[in-house]
PDB file of N, CA and C in Angstrom:
ATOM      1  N   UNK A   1       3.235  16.045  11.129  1.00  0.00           N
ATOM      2  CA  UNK A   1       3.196  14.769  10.459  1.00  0.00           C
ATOM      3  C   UNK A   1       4.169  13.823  11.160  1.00  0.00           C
ATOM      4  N   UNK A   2       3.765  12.568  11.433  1.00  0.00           N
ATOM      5  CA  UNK A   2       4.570  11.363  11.895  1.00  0.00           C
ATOM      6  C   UNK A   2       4.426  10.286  11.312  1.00  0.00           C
ATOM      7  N   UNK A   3       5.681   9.708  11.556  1.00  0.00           N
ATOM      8  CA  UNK A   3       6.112   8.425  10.739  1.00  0.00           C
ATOM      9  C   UNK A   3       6.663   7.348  11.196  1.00  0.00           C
ATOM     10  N   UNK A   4       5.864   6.572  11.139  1.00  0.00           N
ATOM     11  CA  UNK A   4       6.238   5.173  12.045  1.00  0.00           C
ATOM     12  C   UNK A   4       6.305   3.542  11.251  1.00  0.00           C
ATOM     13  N   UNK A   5       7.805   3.141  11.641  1.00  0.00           N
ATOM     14  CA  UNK A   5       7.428   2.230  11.094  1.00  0.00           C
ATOM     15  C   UNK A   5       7.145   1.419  11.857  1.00  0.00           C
ATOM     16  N   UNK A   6       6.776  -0.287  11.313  1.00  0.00           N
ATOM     17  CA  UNK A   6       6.175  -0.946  11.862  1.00  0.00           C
ATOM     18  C   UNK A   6       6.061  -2.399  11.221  1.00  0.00           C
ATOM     19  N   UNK A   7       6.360  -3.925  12.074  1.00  0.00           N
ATOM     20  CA  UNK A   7       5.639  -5.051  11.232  1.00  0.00           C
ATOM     21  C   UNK A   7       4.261  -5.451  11.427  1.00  0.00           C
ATOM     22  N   UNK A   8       4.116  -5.427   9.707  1.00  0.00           N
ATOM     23  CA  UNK A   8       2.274  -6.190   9.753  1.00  0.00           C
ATOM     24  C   UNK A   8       1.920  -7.159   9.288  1.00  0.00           C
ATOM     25  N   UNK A   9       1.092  -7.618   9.208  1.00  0.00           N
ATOM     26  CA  UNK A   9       0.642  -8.988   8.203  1.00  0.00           C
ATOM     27  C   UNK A   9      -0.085  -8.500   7.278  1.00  0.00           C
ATOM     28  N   UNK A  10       0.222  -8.755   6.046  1.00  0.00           N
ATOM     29  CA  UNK A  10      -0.802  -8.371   4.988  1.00  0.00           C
ATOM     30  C   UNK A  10      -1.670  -9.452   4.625  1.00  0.00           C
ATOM     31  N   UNK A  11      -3.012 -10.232   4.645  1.00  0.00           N
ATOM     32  CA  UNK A  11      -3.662 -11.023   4.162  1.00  0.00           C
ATOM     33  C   UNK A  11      -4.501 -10.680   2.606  1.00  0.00           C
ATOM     34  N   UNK A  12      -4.502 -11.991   1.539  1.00  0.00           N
ATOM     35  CA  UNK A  12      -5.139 -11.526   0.579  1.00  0.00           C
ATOM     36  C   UNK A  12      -6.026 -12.801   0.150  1.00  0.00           C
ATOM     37  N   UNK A  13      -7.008 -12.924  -1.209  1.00  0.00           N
ATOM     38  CA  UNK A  13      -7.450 -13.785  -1.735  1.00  0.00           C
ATOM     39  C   UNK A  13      -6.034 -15.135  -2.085  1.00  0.00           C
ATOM     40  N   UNK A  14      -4.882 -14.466  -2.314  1.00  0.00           N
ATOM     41  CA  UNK A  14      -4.128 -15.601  -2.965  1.00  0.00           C
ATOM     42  C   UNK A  14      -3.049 -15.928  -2.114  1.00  0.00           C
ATOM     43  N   UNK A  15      -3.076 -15.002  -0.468  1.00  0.00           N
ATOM     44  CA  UNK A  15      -1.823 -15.348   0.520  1.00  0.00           C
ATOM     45  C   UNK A  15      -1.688 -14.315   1.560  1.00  0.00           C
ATOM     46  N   UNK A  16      -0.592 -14.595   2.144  1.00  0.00           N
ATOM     47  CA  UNK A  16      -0.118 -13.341   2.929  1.00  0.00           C
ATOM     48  C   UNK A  16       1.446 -13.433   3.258  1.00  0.00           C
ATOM     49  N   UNK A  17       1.462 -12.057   4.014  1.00  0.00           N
ATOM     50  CA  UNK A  17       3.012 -12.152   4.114  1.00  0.00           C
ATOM     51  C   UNK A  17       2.957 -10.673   5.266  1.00  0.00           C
ATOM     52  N   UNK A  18       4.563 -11.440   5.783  1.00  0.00           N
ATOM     53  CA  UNK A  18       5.069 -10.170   6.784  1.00  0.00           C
ATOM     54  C   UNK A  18       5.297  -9.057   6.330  1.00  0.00           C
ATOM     55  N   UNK A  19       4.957  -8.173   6.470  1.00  0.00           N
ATOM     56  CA  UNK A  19       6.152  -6.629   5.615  1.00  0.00           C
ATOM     57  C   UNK A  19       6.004  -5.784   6.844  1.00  0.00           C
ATOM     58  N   UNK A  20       7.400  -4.833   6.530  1.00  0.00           N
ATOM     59  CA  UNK A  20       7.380  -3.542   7.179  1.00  0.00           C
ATOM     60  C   UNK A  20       6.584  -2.332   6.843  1.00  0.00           C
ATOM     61  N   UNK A  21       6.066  -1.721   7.535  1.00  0.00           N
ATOM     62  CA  UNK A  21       5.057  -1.032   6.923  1.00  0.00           C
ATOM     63  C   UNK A  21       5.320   0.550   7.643  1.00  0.00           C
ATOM     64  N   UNK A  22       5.464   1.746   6.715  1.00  0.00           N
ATOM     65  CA  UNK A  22       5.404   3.092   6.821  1.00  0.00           C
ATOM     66  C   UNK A  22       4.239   3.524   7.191  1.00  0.00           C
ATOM     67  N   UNK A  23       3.804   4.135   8.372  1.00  0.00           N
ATOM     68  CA  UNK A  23       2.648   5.177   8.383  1.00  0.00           C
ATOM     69  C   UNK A  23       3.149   6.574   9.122  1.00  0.00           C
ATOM     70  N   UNK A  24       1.680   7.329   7.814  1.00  0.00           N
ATOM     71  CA  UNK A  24       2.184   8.399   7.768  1.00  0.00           C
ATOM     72  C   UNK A  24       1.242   9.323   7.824  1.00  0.00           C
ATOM     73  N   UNK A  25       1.143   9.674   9.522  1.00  0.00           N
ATOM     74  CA  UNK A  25      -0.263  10.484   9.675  1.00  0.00           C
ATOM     75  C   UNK A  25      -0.923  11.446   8.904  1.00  0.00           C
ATOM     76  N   UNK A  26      -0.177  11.820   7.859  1.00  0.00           N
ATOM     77  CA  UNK A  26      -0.780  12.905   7.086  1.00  0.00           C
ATOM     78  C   UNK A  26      -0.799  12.182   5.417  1.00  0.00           C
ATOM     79  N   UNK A  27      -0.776  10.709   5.532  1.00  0.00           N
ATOM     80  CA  UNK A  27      -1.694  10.212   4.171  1.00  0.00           C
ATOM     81  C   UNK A  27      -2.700   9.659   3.970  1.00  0.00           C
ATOM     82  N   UNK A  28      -3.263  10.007   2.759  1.00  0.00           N
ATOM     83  CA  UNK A  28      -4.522   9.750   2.158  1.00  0.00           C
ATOM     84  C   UNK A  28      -4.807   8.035   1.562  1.00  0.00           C
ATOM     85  N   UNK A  29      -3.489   7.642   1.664  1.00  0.00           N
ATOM     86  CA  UNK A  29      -4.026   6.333   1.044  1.00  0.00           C
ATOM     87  C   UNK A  29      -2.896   4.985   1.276  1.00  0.00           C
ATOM     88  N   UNK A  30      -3.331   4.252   1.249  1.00  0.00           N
ATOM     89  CA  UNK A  30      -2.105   3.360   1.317  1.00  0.00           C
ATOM     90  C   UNK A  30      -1.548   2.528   0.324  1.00  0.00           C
ATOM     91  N   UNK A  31      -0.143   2.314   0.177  1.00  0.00           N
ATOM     92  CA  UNK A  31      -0.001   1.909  -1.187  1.00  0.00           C
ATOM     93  C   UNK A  31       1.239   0.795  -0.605  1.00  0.00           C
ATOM     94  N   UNK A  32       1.730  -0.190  -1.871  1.00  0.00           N
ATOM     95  CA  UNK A  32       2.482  -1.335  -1.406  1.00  0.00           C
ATOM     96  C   UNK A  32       3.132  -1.648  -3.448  1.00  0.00           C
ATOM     97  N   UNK A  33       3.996  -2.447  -2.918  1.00  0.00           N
ATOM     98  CA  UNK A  33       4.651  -2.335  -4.505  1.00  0.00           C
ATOM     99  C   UNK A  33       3.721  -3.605  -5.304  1.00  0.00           C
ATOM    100  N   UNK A  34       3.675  -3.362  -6.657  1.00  0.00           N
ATOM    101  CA  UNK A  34       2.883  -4.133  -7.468  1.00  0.00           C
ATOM    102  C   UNK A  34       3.603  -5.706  -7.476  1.00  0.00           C
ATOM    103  N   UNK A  35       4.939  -5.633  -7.108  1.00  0.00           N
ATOM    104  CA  UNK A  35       4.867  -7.158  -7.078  1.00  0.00           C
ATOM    105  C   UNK A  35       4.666  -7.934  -5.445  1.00  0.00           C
ATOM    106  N   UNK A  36       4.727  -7.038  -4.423  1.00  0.00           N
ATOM    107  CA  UNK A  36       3.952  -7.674  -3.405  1.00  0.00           C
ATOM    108  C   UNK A  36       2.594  -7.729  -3.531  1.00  0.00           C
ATOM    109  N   UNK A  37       1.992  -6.658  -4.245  1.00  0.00           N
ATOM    110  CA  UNK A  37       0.180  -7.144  -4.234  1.00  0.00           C
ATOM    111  C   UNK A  37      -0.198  -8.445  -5.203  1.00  0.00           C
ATOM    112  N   UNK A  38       0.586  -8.528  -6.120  1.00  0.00           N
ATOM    113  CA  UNK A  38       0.350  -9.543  -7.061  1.00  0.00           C
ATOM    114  C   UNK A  38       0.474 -11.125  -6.630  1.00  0.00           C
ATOM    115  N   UNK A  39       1.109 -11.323  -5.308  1.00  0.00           N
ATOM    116  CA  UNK A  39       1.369 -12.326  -5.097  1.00  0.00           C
ATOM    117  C   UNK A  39       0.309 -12.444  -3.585  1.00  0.00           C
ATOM    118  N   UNK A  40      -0.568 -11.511  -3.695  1.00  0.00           N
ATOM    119  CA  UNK A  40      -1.145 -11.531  -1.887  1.00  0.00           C
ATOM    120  C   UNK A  40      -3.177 -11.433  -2.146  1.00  0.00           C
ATOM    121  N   UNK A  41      -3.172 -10.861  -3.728  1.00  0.00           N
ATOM    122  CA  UNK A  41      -4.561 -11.363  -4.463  1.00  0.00           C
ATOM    123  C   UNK A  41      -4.712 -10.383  -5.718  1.00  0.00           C
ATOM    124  N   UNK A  42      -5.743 -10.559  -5.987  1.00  0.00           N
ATOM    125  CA  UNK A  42      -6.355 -10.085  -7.411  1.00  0.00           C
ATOM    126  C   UNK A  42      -6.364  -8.612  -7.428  1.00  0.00           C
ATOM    127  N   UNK A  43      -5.559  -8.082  -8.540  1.00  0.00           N
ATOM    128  CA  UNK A  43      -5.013  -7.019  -8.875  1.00  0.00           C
ATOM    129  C   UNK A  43      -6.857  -6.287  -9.874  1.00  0.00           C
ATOM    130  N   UNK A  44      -7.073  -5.221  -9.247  1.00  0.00           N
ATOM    131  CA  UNK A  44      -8.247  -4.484 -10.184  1.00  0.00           C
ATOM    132  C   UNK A  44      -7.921  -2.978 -10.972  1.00  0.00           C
ATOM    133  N   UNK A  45      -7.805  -2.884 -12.108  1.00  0.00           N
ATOM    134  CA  UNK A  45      -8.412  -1.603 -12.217  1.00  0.00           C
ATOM    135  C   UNK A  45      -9.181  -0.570 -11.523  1.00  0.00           C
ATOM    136  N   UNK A  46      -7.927   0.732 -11.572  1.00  0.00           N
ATOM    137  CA  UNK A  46      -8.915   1.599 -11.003  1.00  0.00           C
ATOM    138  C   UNK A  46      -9.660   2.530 -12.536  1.00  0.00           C
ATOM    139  N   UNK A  47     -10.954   3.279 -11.747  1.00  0.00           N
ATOM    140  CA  UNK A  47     -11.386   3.453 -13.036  1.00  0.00           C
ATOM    141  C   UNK A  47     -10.876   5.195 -13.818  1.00  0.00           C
ATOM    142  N   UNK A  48     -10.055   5.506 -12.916  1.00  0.00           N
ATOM    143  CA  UNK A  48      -9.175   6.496 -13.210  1.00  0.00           C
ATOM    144  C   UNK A  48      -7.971   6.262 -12.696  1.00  0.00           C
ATOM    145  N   UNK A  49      -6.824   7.323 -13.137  1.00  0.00           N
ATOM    146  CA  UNK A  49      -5.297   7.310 -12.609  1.00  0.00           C
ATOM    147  C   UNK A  49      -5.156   7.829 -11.482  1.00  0.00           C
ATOM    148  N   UNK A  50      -4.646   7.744 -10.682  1.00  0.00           N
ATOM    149  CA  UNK A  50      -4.387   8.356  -9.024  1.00  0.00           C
ATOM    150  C   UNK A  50      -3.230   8.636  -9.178  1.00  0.00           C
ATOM    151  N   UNK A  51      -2.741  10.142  -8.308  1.00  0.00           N
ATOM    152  CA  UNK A  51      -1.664  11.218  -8.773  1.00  0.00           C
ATOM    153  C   UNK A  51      -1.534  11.164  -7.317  1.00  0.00           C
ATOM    154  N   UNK A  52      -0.441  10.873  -6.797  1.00  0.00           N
ATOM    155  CA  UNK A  52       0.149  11.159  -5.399  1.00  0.00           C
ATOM    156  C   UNK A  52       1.627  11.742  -5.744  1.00  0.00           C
ATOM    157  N   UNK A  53       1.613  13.303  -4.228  1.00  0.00           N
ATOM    158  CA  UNK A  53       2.695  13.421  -3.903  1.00  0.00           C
ATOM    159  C   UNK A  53       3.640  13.018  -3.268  1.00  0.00           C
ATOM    160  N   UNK A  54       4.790  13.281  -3.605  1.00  0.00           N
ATOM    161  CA  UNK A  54       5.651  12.732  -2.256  1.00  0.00           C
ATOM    162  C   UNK A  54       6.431  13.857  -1.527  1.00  0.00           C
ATOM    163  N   UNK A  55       7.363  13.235  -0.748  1.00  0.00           N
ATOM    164  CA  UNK A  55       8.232  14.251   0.342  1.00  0.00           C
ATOM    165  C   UNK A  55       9.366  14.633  -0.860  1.00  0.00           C
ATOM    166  N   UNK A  56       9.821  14.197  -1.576  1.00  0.00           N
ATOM    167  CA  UNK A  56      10.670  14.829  -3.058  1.00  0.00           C
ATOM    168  C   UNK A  56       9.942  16.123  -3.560  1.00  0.00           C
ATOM    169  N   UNK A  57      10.100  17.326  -3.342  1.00  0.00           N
ATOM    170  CA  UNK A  57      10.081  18.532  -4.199  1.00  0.00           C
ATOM    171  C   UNK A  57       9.467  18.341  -5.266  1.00  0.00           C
ATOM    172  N   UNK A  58       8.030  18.252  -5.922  1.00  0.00           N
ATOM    173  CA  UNK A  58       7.704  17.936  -7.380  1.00  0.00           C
ATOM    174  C   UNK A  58       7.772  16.543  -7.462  1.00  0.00           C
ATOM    175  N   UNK A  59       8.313  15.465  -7.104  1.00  0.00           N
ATOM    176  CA  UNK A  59       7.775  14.180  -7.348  1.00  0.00           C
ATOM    177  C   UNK A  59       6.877  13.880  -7.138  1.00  0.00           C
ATOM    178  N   UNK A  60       5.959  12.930  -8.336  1.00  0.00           N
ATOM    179  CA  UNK A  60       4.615  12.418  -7.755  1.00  0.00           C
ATOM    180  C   UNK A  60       4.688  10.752  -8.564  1.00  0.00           C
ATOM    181  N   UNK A  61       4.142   9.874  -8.152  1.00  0.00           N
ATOM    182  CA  UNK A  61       3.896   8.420  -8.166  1.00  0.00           C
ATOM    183  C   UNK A  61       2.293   8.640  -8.543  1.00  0.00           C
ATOM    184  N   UNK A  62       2.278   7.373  -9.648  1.00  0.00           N
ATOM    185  CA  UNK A  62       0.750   7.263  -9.775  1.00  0.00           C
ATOM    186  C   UNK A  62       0.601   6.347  -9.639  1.00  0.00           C
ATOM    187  N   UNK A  63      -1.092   5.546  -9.594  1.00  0.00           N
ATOM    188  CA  UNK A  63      -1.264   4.193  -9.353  1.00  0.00           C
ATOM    189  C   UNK A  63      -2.695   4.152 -10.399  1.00  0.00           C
ATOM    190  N   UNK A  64      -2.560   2.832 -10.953  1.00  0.00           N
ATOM    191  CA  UNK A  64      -3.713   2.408 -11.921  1.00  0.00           C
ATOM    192  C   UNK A  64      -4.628   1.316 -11.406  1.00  0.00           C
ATOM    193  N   UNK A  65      -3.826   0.575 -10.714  1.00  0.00           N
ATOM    194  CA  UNK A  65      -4.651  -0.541  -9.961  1.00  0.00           C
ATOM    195  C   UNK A  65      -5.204  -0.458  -8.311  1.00  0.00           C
ATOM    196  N   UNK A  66      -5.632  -1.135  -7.803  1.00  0.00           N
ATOM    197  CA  UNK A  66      -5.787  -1.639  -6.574  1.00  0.00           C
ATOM    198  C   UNK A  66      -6.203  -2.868  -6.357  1.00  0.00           C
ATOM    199  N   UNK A  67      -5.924  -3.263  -4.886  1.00  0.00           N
ATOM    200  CA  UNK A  67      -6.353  -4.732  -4.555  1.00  0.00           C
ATOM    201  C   UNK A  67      -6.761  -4.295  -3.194  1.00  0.00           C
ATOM    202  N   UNK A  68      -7.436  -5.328  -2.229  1.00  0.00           N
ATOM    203  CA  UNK A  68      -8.251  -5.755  -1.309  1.00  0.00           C
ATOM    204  C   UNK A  68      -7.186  -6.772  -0.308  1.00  0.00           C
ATOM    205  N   UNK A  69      -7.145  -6.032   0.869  1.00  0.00           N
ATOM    206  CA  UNK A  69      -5.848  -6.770   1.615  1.00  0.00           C
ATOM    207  C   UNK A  69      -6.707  -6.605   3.168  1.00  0.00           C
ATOM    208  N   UNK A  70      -6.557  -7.359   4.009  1.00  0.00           N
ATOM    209  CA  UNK A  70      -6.881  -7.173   5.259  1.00  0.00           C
ATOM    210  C   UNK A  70      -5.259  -6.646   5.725  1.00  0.00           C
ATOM    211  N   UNK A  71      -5.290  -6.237   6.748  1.00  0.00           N
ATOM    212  CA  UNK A  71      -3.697  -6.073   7.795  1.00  0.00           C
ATOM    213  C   UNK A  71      -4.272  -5.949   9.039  1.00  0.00           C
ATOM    214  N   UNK A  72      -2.978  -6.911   9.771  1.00  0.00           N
ATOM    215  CA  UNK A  72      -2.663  -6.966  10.921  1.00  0.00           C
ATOM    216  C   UNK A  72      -1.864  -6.498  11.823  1.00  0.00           C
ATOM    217  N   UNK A  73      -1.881  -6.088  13.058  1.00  0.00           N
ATOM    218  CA  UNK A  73      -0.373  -5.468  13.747  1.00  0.00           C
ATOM    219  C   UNK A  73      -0.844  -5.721  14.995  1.00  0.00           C
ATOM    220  N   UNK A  74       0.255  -6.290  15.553  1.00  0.00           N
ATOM    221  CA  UNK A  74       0.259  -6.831  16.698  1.00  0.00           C
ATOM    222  C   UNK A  74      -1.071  -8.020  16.919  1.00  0.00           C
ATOM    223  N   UNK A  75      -0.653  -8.596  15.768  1.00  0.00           N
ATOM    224  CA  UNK A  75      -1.836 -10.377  15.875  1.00  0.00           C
ATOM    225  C   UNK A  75      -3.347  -9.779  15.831  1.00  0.00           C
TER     226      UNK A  75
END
């Protein structure tokens, strides 16, 4: 597994913005904090809860929503 960070552009229905961005060859999904998606477009219901692990021993993060983002790296 590797981990790289990196700057991207996130584009949405309501904006965009620079962020640093984690990737992490051995994940399934990509995730960003609810108050950067809220300000970059329209926040949806998912129609179930999503259960992710993390690198913490037994920690897991869930997510209820999603949104629709293009990204950029390197223009």
């Amino acid at each position: 597994m590797a981990v790289i960070q990196k700057e991207i552009r996130l584009e949405g229905s309501l904006g965009k913005k620079e962020v640093v961005a984690l990737f992490d060859s051995g994940a399934s999904y990509s995730c960003l904090s609810s108050e950067t998606a809220r300000h970059l477009g329209n926040i949806e219901p998912l129609p179930q809860l999503l259960e992710f692990g993390t690198a913490e021993d037994g920690r897991k993060v869930s997510a209820k929503e999603c949104i629709r983002l293009n990204f950029y790296i390197n223009g």
